[in-house]
C-alpha atoms as a PDB file:
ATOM      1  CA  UNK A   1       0.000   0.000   0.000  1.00  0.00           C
ATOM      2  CA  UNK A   2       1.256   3.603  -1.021  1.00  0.00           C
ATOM      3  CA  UNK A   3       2.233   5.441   1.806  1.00  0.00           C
ATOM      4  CA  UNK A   4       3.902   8.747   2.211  1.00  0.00           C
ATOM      5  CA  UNK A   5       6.500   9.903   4.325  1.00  0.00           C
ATOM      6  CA  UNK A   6       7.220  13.608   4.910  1.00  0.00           C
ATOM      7  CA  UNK A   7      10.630  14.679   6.493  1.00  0.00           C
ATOM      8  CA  UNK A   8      13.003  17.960   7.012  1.00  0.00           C
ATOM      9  CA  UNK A   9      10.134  19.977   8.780  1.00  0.00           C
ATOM     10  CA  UNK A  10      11.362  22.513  12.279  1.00  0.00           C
ATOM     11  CA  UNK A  11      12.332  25.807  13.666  1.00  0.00           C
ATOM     12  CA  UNK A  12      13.697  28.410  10.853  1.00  0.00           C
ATOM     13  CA  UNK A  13      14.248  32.015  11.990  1.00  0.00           C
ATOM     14  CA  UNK A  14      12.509  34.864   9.800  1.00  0.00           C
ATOM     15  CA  UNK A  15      14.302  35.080   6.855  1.00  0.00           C
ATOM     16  CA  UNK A  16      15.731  31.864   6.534  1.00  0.00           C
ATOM     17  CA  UNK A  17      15.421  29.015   4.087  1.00  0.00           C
ATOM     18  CA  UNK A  18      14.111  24.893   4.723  1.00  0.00           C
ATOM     19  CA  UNK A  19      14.129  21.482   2.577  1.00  0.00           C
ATOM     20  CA  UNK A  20      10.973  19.561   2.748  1.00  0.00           C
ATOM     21  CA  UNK A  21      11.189  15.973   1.569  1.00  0.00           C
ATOM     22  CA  UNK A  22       8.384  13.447   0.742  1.00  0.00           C
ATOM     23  CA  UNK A  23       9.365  10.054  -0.103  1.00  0.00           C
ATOM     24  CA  UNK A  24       7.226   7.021  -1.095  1.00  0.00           C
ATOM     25  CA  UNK A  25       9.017   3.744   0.618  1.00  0.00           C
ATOM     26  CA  UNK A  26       9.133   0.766  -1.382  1.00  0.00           C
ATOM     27  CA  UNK A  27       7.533   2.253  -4.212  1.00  0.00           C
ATOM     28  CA  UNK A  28       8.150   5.007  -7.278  1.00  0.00           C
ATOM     29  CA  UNK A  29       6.008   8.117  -7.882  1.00  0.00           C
ATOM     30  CA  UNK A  30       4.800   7.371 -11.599  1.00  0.00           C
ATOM     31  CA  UNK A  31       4.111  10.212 -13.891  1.00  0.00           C
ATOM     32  CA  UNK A  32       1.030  12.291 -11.985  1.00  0.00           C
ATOM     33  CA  UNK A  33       1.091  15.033  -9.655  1.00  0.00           C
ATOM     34  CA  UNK A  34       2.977  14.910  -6.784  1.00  0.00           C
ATOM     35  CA  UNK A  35       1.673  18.191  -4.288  1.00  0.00           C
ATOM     36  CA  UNK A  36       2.285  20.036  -1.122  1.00  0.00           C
ATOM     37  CA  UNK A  37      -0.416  21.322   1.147  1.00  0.00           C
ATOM     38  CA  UNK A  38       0.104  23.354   4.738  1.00  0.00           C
ATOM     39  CA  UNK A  39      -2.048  24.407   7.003  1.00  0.00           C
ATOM     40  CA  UNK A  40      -2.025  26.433   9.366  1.00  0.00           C
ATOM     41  CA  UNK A  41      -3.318  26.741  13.284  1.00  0.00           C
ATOM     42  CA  UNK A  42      -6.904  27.520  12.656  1.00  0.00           C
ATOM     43  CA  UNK A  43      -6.836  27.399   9.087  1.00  0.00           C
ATOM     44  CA  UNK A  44      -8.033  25.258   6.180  1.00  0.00           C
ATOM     45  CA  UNK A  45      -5.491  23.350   4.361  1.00  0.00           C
ATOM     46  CA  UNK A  46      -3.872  25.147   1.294  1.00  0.00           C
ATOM     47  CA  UNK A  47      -2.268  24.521  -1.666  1.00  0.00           C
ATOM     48  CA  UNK A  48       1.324  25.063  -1.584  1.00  0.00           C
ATOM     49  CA  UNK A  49       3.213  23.820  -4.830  1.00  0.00           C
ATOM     50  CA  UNK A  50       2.998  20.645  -7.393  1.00  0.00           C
ATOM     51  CA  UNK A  51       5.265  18.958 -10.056  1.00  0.00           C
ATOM     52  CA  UNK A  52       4.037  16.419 -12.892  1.00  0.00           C
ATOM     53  CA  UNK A  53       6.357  13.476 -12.270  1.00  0.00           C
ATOM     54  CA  UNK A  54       6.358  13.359 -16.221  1.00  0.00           C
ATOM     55  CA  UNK A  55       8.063  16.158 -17.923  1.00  0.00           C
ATOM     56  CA  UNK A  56       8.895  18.309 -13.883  1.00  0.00           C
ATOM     57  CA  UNK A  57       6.340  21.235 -14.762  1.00  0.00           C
ATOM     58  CA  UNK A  58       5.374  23.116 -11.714  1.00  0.00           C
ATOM     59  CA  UNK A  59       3.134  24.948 -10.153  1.00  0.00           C
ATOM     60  CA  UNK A  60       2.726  27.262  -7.480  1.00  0.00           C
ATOM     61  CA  UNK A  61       0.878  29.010  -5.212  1.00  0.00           C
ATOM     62  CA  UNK A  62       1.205  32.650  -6.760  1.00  0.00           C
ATOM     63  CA  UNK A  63       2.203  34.534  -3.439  1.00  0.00           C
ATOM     64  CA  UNK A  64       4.903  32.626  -2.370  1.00  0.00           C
ATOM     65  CA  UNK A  65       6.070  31.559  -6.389  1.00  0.00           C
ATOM     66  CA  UNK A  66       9.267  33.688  -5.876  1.00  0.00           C
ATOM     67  CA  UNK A  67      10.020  32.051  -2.915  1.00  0.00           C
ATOM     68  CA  UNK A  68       9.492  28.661  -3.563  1.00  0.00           C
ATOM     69  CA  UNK A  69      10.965  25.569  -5.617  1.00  0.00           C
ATOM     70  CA  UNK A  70       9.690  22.030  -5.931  1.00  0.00           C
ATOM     71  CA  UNK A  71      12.040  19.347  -7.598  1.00  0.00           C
ATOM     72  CA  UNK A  72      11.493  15.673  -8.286  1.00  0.00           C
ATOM     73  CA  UNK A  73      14.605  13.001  -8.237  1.00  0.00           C
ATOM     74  CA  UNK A  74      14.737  11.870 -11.421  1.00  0.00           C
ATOM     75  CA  UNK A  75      15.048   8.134  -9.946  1.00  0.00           C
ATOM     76  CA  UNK A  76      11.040   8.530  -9.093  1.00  0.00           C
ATOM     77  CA  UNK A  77      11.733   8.332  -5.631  1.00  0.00           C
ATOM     78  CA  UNK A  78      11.428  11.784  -3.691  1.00  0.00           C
ATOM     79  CA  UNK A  79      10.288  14.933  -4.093  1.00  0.00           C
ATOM     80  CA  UNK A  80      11.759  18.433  -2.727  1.00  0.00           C
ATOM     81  CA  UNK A  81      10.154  21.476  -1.574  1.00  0.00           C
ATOM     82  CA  UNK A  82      12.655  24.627  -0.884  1.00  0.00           C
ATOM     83  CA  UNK A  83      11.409  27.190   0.856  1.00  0.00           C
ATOM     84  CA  UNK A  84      13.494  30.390   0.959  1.00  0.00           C
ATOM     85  CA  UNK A  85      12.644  33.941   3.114  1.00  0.00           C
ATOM     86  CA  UNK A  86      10.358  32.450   4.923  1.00  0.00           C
ATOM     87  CA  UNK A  87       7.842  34.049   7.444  1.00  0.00           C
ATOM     88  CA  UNK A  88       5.945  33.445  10.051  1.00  0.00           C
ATOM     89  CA  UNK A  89       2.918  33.346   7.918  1.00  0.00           C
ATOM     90  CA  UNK A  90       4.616  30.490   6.446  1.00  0.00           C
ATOM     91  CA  UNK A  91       4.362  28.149  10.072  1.00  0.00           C
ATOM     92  CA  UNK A  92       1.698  25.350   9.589  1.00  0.00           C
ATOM     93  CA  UNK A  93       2.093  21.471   9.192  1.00  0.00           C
ATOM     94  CA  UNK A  94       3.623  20.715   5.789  1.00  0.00           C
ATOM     95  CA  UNK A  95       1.340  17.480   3.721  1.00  0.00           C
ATOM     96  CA  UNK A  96       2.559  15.753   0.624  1.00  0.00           C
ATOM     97  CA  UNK A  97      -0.184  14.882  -1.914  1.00  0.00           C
ATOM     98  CA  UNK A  98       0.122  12.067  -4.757  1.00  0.00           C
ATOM     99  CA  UNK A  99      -3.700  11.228  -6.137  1.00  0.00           C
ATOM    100  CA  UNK A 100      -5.886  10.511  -2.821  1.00  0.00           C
ATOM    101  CA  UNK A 101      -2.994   9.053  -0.715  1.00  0.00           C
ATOM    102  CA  UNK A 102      -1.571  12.087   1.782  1.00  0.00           C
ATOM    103  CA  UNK A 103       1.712  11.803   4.668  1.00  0.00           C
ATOM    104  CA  UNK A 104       0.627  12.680   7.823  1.00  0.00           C
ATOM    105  CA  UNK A 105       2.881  15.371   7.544  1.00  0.00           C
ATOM    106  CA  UNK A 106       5.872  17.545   8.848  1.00  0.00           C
ATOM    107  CA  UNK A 107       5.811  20.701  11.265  1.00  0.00           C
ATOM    108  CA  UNK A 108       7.393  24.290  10.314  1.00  0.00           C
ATOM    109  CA  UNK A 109       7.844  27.219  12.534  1.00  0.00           C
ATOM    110  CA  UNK A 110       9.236  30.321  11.390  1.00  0.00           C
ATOM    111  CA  UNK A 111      10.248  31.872  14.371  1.00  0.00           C
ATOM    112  CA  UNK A 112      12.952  33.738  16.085  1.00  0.00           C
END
């Protein structure tokens, strides 16, 4: 059974930069949408960024575009979220997305 595994989540001061992972033990992402979703204390869950496993197109969420970068190994195997500048705005528990199956995710603060 498909199960994803978030990692690389913490404490990042204003203004600094983090590396989410999501990995899929024992098995490959194929060529579909793998996504990111936070949310946030209170909040409903929100899109964050996505990359077709295919051809590596992205998408973002357009307020944080110039902030963030999603990669995919080309090996099928994990997929990167970089965060840079971050905020506190940004704090909220981190989700990977591939079709219906979701991680149980990965904490960020931004905080000094």
């Amino acid at each position: 059974q498909l199960r994803l595994v978030e990692s690389g989540g913490g404490v990042v001061p204003p203004g600094g930069s983090l590396r989410l992972t999501c990995t899929a033990p024992g098995h490959k992402f194929g060529i579909n949408k793998v996504s990111w979703y936070r949310q946030a204390p209170g909040k409903e869950r929100e899109f964050v960024a996505s990359i077709m496993y295919s051809n590596g197109t992205p998408e973002y969420k357009a307020s944080i575009e110039h902030r963030t970068t999603i990669s995919r190994d080309p090996g099928q195997t994990t997929v990167w979220l970089v965060m840079n500048v971050m905020e506190p705005a940004d704090t909220g528990t981190y989700y990977c997305n591939y079709g219906t199956c979701w991680g149980q995710g990965t904490q960020v603060t931004v905080s000094a």
